[in-house]
N, C-alpha and C. Protein backbone atom coordinates (compact mmCIF):
# COMPACT_ATOMS: atom_id res chain seq x y z
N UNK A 1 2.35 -5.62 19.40
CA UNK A 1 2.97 -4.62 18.58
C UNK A 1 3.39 -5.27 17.26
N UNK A 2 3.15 -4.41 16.04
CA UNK A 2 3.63 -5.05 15.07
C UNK A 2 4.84 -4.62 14.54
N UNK A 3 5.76 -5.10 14.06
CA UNK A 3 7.20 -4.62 13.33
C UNK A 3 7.05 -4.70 11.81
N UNK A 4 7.32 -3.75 11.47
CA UNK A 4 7.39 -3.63 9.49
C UNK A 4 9.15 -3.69 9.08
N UNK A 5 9.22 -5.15 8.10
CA UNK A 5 10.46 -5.54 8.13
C UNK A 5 10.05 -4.80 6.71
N UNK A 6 10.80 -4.03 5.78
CA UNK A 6 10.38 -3.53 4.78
C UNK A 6 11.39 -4.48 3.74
N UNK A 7 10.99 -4.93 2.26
CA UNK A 7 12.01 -5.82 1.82
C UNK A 7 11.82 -5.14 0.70
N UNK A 8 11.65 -3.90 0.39
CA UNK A 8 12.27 -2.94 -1.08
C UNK A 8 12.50 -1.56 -0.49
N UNK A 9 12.53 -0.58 -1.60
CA UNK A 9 12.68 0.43 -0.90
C UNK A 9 11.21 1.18 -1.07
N UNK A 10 11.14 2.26 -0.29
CA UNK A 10 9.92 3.26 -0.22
C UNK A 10 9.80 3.44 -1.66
N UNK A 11 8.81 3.67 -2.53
CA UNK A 11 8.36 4.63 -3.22
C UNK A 11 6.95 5.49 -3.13
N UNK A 12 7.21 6.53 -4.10
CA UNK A 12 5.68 7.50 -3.85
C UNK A 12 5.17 6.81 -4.79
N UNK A 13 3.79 6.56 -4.52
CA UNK A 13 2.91 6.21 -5.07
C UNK A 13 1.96 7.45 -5.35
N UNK A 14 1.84 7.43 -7.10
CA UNK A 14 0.78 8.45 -7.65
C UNK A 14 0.38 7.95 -8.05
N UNK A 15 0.77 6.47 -9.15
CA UNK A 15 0.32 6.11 -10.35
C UNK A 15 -0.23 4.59 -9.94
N UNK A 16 -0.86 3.71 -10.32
CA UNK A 16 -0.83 2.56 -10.01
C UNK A 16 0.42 1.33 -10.41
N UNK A 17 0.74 1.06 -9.29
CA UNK A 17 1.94 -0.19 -9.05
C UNK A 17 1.31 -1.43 -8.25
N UNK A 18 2.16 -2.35 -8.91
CA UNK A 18 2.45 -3.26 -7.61
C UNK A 18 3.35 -3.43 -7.04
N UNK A 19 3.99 -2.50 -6.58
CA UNK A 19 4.78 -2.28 -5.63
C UNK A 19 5.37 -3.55 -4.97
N UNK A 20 6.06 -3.38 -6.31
CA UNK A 20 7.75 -4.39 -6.40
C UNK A 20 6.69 -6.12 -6.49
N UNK A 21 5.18 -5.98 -6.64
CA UNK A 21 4.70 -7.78 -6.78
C UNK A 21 5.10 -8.14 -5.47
N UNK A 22 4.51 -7.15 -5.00
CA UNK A 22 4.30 -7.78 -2.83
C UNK A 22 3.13 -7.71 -2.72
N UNK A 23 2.72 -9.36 -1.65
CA UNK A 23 1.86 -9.24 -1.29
C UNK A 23 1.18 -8.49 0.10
N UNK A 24 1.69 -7.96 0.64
CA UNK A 24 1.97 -6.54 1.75
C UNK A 24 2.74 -5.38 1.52
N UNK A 25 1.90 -4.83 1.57
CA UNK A 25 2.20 -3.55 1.06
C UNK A 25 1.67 -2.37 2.26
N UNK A 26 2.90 -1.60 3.11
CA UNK A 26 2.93 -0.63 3.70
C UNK A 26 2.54 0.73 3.15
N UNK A 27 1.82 1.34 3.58
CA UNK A 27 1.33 2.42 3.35
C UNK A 27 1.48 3.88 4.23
N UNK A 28 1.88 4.64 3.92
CA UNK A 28 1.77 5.88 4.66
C UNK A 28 1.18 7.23 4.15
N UNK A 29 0.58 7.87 4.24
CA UNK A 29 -0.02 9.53 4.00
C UNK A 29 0.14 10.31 5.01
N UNK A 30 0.49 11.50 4.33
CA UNK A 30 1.19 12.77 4.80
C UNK A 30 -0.21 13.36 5.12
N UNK A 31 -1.19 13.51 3.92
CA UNK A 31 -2.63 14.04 3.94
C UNK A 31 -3.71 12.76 3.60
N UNK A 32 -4.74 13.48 3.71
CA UNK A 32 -5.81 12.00 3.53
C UNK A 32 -6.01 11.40 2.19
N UNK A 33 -6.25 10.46 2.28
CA UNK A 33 -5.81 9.79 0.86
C UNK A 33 -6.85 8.58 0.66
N UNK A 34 -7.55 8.26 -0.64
CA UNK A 34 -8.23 7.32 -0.95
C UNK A 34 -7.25 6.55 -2.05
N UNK A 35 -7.57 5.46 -1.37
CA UNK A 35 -6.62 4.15 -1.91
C UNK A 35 -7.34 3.42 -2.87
N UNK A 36 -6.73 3.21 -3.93
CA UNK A 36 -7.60 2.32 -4.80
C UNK A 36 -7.28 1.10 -5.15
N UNK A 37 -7.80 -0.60 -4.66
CA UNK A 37 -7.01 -1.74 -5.09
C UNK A 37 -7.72 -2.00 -6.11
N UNK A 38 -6.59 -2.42 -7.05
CA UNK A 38 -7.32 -3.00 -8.73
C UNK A 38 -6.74 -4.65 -9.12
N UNK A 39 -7.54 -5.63 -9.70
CA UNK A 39 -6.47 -6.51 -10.04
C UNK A 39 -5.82 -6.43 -11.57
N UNK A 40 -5.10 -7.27 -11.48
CA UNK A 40 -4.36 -6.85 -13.03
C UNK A 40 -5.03 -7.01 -14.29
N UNK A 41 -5.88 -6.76 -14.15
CA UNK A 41 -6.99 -6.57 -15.39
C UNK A 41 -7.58 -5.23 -15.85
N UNK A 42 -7.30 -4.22 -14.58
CA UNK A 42 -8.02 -3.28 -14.41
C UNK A 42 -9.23 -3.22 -13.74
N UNK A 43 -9.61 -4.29 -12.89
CA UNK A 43 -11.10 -4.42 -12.56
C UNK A 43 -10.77 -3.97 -11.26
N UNK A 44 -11.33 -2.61 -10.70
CA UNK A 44 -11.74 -2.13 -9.11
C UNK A 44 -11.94 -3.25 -8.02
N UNK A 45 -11.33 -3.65 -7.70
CA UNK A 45 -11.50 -4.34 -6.41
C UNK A 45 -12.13 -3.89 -5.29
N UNK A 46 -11.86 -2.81 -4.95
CA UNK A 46 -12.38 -1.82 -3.48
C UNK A 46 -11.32 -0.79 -3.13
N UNK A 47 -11.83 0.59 -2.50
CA UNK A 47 -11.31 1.74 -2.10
C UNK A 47 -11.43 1.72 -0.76
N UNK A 48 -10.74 2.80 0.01
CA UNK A 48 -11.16 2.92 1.42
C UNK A 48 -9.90 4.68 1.44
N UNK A 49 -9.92 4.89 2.37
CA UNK A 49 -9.29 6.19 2.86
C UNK A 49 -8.68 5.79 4.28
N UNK A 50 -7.36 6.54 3.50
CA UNK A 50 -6.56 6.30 5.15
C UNK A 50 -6.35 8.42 5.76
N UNK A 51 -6.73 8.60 6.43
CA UNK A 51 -6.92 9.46 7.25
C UNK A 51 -4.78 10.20 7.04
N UNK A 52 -4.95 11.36 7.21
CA UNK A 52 -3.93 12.27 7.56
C UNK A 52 -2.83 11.76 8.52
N UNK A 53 -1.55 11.74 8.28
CA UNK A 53 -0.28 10.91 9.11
C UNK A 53 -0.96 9.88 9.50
N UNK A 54 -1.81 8.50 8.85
CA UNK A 54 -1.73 7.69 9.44
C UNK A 54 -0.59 6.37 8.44
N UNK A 55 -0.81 5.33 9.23
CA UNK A 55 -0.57 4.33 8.15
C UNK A 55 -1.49 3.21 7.57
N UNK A 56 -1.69 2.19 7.10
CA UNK A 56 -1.40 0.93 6.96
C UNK A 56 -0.86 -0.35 6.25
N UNK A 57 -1.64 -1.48 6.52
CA UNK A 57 -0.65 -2.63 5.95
C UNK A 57 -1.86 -2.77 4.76
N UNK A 58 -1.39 -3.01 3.62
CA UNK A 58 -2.81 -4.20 2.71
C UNK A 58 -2.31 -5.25 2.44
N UNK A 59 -2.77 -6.09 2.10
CA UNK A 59 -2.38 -7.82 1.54
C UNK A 59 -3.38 -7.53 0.23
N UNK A 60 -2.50 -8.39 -0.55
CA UNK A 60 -3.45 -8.08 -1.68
C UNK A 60 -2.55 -9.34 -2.76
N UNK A 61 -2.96 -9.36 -3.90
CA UNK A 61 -2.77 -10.26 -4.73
C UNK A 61 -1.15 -9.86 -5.46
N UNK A 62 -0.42 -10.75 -5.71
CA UNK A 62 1.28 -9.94 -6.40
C UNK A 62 0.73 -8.86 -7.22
N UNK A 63 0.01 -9.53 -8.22
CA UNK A 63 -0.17 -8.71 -9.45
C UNK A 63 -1.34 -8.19 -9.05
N UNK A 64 -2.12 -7.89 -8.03
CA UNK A 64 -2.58 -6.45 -8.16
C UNK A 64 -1.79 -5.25 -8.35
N UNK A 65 -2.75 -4.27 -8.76
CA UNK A 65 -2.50 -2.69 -8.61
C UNK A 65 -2.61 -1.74 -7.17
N UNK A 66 -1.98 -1.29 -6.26
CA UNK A 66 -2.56 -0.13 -5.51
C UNK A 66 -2.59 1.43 -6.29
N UNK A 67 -3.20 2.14 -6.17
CA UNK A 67 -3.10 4.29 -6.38
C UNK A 67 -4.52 4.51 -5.38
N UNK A 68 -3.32 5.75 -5.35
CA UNK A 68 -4.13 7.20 -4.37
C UNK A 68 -4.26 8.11 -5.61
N UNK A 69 -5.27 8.92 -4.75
CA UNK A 69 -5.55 10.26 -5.88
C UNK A 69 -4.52 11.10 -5.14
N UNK A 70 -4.03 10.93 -4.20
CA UNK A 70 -2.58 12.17 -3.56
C UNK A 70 -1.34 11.25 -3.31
N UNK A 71 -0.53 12.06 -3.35
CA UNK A 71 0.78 11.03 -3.29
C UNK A 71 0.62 10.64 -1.71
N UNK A 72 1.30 9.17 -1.93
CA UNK A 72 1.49 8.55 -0.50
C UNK A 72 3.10 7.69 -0.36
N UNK A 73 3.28 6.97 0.53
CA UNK A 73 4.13 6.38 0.48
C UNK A 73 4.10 5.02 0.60
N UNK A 74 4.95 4.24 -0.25
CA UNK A 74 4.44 2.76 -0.23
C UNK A 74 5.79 2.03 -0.15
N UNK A 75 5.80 0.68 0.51
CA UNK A 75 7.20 -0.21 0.02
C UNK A 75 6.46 -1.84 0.62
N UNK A 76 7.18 -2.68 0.10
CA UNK A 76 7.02 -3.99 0.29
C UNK A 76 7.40 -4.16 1.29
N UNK A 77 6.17 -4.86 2.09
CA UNK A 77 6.83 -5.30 3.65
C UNK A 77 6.28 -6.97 3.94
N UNK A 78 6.79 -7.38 5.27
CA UNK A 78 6.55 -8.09 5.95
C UNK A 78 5.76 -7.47 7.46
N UNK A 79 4.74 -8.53 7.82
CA UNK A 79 4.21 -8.08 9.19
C UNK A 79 5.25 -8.72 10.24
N UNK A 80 5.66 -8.73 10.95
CA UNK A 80 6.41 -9.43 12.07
C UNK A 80 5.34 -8.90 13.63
N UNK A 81 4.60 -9.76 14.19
CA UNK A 81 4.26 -9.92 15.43
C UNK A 81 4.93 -10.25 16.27
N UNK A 82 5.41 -8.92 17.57
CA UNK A 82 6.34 -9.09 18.47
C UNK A 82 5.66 -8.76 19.94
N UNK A 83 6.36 -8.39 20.76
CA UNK A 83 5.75 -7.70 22.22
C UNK A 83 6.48 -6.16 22.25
């Protein structure tokens, strides 16, 4: 089981952030949502879609960018592996 220690607070994500310059970054959608990682240059890194009430984690570079084309929810986390 994994535990999400969150170390900022939630925000909605519409616009592209780096969400608070974490390198994990929690994710949640209400509806389905295509995610877009960019690095700080503006150069597309890769997309993917997270499906309706799901979540996940990304790792990604400080100064990357994450955006959705629908609002989602995002905050800086830690993974913690527990039982």
């Amino acid at each position: 089981m994994n535990i999400i220690k969150p170390t900022a607070n939630q925000i909605s994500l519409t616009t592209a952030s780096t969400v608070y310059g974490a390198p994990v970054v929690f994710i949640s959608a209400t509806s389905a949502a295509v995610i877009t990682l960019a690095s700080n240059t503006g150069t597309q890194i890769g997309t993917f879609t997270i499906p309706a009430n799901q979540y996940i984690y990304v790792q990604k570079n400080p100064t990357d960018t994450i955006a959705a084309n629908v609002a989602v929810f995002a905050t800086a986390a830690r993974i913690v592996t527990g039982k």
